[in-house]
C-alpha atoms as a PDB file:
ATOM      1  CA  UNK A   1     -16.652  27.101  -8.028  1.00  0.00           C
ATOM      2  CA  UNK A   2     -18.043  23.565  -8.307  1.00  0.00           C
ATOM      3  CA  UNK A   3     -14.323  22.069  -7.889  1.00  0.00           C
ATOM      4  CA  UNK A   4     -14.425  23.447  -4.625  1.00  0.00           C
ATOM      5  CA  UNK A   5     -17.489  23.306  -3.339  1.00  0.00           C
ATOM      6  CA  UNK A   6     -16.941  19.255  -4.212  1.00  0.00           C
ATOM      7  CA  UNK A   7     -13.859  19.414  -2.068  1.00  0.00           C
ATOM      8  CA  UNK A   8     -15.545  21.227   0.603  1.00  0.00           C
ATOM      9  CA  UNK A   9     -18.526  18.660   0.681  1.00  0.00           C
ATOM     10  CA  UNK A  10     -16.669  15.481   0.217  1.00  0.00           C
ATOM     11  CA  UNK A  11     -13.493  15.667  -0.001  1.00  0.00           C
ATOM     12  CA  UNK A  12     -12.499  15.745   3.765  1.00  0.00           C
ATOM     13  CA  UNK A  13     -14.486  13.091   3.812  1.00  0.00           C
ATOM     14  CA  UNK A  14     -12.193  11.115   1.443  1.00  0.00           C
ATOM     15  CA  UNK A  15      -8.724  12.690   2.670  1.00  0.00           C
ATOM     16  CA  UNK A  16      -9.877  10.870   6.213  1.00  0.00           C
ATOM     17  CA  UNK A  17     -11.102   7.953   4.980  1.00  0.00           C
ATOM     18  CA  UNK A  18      -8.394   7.082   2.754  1.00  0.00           C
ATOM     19  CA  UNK A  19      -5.380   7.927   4.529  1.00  0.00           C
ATOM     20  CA  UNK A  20      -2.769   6.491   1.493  1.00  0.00           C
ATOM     21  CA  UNK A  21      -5.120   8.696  -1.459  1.00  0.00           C
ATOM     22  CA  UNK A  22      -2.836  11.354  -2.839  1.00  0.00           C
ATOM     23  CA  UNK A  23      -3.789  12.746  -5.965  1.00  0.00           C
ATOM     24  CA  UNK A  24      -3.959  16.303  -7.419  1.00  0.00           C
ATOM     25  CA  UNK A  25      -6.654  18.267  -5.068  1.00  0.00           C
ATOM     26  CA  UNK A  26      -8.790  19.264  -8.650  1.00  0.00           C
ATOM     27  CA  UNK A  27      -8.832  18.119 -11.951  1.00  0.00           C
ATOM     28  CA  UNK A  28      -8.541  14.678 -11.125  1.00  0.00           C
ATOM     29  CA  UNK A  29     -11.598  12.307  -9.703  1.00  0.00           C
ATOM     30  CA  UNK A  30     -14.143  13.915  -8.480  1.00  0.00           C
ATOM     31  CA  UNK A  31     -14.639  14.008  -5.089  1.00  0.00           C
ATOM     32  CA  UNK A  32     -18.211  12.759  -5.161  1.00  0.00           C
ATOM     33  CA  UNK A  33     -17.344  10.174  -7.633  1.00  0.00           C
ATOM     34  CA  UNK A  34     -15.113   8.848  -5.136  1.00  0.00           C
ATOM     35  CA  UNK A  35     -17.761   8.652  -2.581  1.00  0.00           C
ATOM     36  CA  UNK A  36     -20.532   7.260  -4.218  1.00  0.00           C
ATOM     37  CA  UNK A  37     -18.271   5.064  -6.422  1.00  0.00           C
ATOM     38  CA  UNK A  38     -15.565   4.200  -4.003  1.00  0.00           C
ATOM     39  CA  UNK A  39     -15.732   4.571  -0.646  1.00  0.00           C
ATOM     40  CA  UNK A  40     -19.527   3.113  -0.861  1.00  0.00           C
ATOM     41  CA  UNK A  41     -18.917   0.108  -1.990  1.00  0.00           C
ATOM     42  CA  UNK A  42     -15.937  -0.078   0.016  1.00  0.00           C
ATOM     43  CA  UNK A  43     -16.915   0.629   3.713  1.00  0.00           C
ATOM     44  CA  UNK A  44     -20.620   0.036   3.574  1.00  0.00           C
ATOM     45  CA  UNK A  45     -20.867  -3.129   1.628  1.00  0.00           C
ATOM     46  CA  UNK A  46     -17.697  -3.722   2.486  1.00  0.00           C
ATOM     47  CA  UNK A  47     -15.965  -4.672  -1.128  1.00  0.00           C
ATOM     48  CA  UNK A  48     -12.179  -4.372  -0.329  1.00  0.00           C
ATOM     49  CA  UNK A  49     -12.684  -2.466   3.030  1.00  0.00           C
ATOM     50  CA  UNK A  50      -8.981  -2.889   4.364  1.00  0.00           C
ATOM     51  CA  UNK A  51      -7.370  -1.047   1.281  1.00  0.00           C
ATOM     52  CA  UNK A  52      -6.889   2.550   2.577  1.00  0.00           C
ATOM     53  CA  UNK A  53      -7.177   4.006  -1.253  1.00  0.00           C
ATOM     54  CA  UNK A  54      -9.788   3.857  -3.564  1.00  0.00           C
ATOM     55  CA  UNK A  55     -10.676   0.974  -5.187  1.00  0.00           C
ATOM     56  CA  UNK A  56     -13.393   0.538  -7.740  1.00  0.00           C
ATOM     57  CA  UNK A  57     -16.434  -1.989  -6.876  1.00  0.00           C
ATOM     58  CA  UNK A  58     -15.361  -3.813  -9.248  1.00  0.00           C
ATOM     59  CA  UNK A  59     -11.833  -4.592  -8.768  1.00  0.00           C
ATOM     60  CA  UNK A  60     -10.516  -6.957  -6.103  1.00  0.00           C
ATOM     61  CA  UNK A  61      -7.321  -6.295  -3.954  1.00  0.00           C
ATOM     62  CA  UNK A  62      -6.217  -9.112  -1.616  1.00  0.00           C
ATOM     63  CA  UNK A  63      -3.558  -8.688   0.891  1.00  0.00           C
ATOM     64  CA  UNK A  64      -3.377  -5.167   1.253  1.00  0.00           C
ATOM     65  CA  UNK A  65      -1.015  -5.368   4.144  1.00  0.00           C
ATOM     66  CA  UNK A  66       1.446  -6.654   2.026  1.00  0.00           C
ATOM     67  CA  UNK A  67       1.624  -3.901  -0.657  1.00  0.00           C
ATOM     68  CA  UNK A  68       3.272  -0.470  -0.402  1.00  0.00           C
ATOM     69  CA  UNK A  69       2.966   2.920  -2.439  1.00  0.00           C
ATOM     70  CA  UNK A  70       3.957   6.098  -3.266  1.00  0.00           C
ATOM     71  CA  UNK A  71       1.560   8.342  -4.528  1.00  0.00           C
ATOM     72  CA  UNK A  72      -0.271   8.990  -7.692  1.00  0.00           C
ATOM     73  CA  UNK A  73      -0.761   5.403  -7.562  1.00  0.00           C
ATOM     74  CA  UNK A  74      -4.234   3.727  -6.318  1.00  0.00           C
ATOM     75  CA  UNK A  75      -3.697   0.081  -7.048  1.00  0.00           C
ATOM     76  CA  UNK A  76      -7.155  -1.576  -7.891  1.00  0.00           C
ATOM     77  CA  UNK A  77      -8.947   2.280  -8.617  1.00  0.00           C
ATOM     78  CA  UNK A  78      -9.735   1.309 -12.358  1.00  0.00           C
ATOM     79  CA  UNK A  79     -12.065  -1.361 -13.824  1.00  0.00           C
ATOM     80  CA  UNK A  80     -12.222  -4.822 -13.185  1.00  0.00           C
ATOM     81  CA  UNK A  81      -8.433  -4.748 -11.654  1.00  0.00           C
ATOM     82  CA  UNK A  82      -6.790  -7.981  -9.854  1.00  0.00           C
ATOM     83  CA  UNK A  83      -4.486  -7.168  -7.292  1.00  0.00           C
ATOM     84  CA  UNK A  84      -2.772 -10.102  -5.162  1.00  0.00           C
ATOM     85  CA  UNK A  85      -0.267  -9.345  -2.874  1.00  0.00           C
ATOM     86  CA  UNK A  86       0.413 -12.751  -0.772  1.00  0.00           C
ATOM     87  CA  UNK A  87       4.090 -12.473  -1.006  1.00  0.00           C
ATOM     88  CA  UNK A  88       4.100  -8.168  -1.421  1.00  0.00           C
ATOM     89  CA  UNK A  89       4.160  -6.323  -4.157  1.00  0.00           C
ATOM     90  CA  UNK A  90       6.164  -2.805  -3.997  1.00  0.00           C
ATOM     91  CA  UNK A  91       4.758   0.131  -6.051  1.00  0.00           C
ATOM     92  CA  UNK A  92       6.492   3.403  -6.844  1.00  0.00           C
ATOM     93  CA  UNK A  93       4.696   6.660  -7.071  1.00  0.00           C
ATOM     94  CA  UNK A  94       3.121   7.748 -10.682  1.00  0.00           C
ATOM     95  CA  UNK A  95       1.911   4.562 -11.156  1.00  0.00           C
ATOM     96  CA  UNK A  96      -1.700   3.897 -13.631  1.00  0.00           C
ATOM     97  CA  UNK A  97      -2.843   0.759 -14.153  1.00  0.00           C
ATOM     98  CA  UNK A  98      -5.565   0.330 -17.280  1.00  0.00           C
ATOM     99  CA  UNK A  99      -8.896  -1.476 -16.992  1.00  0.00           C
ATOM    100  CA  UNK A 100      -8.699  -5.825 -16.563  1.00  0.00           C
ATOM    101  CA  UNK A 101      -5.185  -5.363 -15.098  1.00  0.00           C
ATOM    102  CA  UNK A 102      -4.293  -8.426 -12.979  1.00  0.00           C
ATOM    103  CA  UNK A 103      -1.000  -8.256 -10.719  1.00  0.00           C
ATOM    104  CA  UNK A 104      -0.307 -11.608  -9.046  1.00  0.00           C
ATOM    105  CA  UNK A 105       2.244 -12.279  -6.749  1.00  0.00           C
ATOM    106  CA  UNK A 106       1.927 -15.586  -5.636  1.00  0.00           C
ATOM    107  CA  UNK A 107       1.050 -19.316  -7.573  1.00  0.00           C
ATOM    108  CA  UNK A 108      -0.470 -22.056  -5.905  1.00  0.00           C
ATOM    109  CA  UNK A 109       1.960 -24.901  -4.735  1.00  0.00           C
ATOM    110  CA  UNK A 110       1.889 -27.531  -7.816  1.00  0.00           C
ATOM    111  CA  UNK A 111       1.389 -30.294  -4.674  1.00  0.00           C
ATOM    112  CA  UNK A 112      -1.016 -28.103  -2.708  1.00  0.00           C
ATOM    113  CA  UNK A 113      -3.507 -26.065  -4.895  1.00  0.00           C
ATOM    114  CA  UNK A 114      -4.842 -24.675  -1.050  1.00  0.00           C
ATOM    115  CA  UNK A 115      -1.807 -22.866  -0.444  1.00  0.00           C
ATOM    116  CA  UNK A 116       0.393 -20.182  -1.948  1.00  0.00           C
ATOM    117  CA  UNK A 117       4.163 -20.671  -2.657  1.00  0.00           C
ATOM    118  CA  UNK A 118       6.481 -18.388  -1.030  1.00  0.00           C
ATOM    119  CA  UNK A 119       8.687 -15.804  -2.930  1.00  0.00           C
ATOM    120  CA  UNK A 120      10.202 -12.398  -3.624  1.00  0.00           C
ATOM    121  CA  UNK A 121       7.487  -9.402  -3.975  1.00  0.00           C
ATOM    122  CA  UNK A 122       6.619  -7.637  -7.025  1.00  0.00           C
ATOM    123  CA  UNK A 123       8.220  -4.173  -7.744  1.00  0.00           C
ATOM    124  CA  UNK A 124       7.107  -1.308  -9.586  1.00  0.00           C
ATOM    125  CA  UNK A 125       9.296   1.333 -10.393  1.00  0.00           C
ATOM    126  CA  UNK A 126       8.181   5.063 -10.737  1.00  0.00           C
ATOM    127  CA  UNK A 127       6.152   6.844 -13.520  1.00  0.00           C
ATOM    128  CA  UNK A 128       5.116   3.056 -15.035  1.00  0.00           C
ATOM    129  CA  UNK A 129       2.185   2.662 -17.190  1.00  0.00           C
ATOM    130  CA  UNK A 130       0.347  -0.763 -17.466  1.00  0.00           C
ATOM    131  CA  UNK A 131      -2.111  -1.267 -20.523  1.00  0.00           C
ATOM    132  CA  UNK A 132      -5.411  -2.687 -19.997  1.00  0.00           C
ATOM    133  CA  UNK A 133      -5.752  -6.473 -19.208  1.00  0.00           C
ATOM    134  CA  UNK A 134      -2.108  -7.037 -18.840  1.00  0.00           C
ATOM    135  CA  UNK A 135      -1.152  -9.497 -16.386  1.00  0.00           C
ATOM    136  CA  UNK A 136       2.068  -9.353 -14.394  1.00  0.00           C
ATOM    137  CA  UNK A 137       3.202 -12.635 -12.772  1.00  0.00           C
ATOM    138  CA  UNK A 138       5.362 -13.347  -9.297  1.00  0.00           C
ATOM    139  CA  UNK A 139       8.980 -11.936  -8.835  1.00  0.00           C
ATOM    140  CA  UNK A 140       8.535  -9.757 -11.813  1.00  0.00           C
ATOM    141  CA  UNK A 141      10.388  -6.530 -11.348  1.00  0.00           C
ATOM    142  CA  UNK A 142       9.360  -3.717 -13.645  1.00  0.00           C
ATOM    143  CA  UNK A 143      11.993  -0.513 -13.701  1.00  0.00           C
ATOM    144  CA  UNK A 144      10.680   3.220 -13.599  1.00  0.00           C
ATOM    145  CA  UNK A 145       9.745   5.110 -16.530  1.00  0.00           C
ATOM    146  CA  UNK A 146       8.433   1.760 -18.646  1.00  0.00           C
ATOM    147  CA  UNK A 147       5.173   1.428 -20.755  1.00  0.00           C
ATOM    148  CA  UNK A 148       3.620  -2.249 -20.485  1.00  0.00           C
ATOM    149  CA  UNK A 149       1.466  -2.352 -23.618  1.00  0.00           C
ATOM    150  CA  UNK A 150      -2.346  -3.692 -23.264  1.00  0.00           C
ATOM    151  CA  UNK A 151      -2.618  -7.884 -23.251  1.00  0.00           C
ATOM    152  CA  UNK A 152       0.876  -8.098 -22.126  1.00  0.00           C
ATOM    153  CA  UNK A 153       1.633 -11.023 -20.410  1.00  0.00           C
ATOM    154  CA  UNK A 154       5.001 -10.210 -18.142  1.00  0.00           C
ATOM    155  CA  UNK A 155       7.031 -13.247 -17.391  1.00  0.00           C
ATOM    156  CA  UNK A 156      10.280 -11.806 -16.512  1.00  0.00           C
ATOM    157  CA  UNK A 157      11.748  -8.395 -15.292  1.00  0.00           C
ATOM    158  CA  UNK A 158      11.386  -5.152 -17.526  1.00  0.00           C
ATOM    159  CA  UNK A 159      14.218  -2.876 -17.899  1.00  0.00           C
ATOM    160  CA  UNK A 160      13.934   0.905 -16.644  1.00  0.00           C
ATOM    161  CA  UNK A 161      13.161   3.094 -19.285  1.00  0.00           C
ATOM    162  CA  UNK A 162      11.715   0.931 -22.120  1.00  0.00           C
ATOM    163  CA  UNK A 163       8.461   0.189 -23.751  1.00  0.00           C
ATOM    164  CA  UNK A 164       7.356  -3.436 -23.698  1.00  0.00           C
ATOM    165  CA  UNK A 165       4.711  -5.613 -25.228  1.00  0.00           C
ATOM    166  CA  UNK A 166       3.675  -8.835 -25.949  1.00  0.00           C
ATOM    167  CA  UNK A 167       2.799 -12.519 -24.442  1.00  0.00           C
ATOM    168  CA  UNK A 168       5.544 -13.002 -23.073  1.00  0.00           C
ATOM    169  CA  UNK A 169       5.841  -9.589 -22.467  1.00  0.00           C
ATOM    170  CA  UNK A 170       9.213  -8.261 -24.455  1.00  0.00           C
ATOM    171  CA  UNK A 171      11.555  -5.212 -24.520  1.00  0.00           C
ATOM    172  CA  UNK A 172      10.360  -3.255 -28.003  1.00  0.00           C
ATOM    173  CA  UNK A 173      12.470  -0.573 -27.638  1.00  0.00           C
ATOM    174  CA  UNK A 174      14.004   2.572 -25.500  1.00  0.00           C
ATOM    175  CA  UNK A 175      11.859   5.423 -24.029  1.00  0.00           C
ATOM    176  CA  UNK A 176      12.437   9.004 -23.658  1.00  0.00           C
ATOM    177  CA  UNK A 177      12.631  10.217 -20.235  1.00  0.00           C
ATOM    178  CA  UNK A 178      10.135  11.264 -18.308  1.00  0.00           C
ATOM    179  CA  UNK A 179       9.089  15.214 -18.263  1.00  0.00           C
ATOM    180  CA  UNK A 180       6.378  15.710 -15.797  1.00  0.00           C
ATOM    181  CA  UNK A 181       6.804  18.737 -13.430  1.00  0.00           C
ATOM    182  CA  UNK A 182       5.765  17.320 -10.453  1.00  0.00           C
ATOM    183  CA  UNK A 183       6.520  19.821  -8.303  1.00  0.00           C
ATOM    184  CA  UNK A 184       3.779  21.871 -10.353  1.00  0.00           C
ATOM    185  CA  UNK A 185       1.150  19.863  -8.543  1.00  0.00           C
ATOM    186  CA  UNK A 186      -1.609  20.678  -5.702  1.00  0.00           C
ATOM    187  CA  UNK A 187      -2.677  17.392  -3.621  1.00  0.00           C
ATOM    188  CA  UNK A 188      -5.127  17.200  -2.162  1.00  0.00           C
ATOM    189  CA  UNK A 189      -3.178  17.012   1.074  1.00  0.00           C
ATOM    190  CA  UNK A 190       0.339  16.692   2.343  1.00  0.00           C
ATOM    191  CA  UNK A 191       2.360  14.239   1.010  1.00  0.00           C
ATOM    192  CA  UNK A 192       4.989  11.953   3.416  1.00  0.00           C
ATOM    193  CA  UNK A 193       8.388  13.741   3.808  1.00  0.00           C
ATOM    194  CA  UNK A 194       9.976  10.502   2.021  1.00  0.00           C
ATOM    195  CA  UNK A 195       8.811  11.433  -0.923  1.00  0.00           C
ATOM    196  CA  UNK A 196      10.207  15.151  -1.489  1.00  0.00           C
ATOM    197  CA  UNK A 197      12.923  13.436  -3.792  1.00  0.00           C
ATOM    198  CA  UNK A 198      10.596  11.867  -5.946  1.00  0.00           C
ATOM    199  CA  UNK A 199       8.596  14.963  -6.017  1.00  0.00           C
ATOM    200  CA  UNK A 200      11.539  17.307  -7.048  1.00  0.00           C
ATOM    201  CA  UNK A 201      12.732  15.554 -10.168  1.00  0.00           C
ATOM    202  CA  UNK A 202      11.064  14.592 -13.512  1.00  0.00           C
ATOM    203  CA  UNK A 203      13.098  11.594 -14.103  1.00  0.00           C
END
């Protein structure tokens, strides 16, 4: 009763506001938690207002233009995350990033420490987990179905399907594939047409 009586109260409130938010519709965050603890912060005092998900008040995302998701992924929605996306970074969908988490996709020019050198965007593949205060550096692509394990420092691309660890981060061995029914799963509203593939598999 209180799941949806939560969803009645607030959680039109948060489908509207956050147009790219697609999570299960209960048993996830709760929709009050998001708008005390999220949407807050982010539209009233204006901490990351331009990021249409939710990001804690603690976490900083920076070029949101520049990024694009699937769902189950809210870059920046756990503690104290970095997210800089001056040259793009590409997420999948499935995507959980623990606390201290710093993605950065652009350096500063060595000869000009006010500006950012160009270069490819990030990518993320699907169903990706990234232990807490890893940081992933610019260019680094990171396949689907890969653990990153906490302090990880990633360098250079990480295979699909793998486990990796480590400063520099490092390839510690295969992983299983991945078995979640998604198709099992109520959002909390529709979800883009685009992603009915991704949605239909568990791999």
């Amino acid at each position: 009763m209180f799941k949806k009586l939560d969803f009645l109260f607030f959680g039109w409130i948060i489908n509207w506001m956050y147009p790219e938010y697609y999570r299960p519709k209960y048993d996830y965050q709760r929709y009050y938690i998001l708008f005390f603890h999220y949407l807050i912060p982010q539209k009233l005092f204006r901490l990351n207002p331009k990021v249409n998900w939710p990001v804690h008040f603690t976490s900083k995302v920076l070029s949101p233009e520049n990024i694009t998701k699937g769902i189950l992924c809210d870059p920046g929605d756990n503690l104290n995350n970095y997210i800089q996306a001056s040259n793009g970074i590409i997420f999948g969908s499935n995507i959980e990033l623990g606390p201290g988490v710093s993605i950065i996709s652009s350096n500063h020019k060595q000869d000009n420490l006010r500006e950012h050198a160009k270069g490819k965007p990030i990518t993320i593949g699907n169903n990706v987990w990234i232990g807490s205060n890893t940081t992933i550096l610019p260019e680094v692509n990171i396949g689907n179905n890969v653990i990153i394990g906490a302090n990880s420092v990633v360098t250079k691309d990480i295979p699909a399907n793998t486990i990796a660890v480590g400063n520099p981060c490092k390839v510690i061995k295969e992983k299983g594939t991945y078995k979640e029914d998604f198709s099992k799963i109520i959002f909390n509203k529709k979800t883009p047409k685009k992603l009915d593939a991704f949605l239909n598999t568990t791999s």
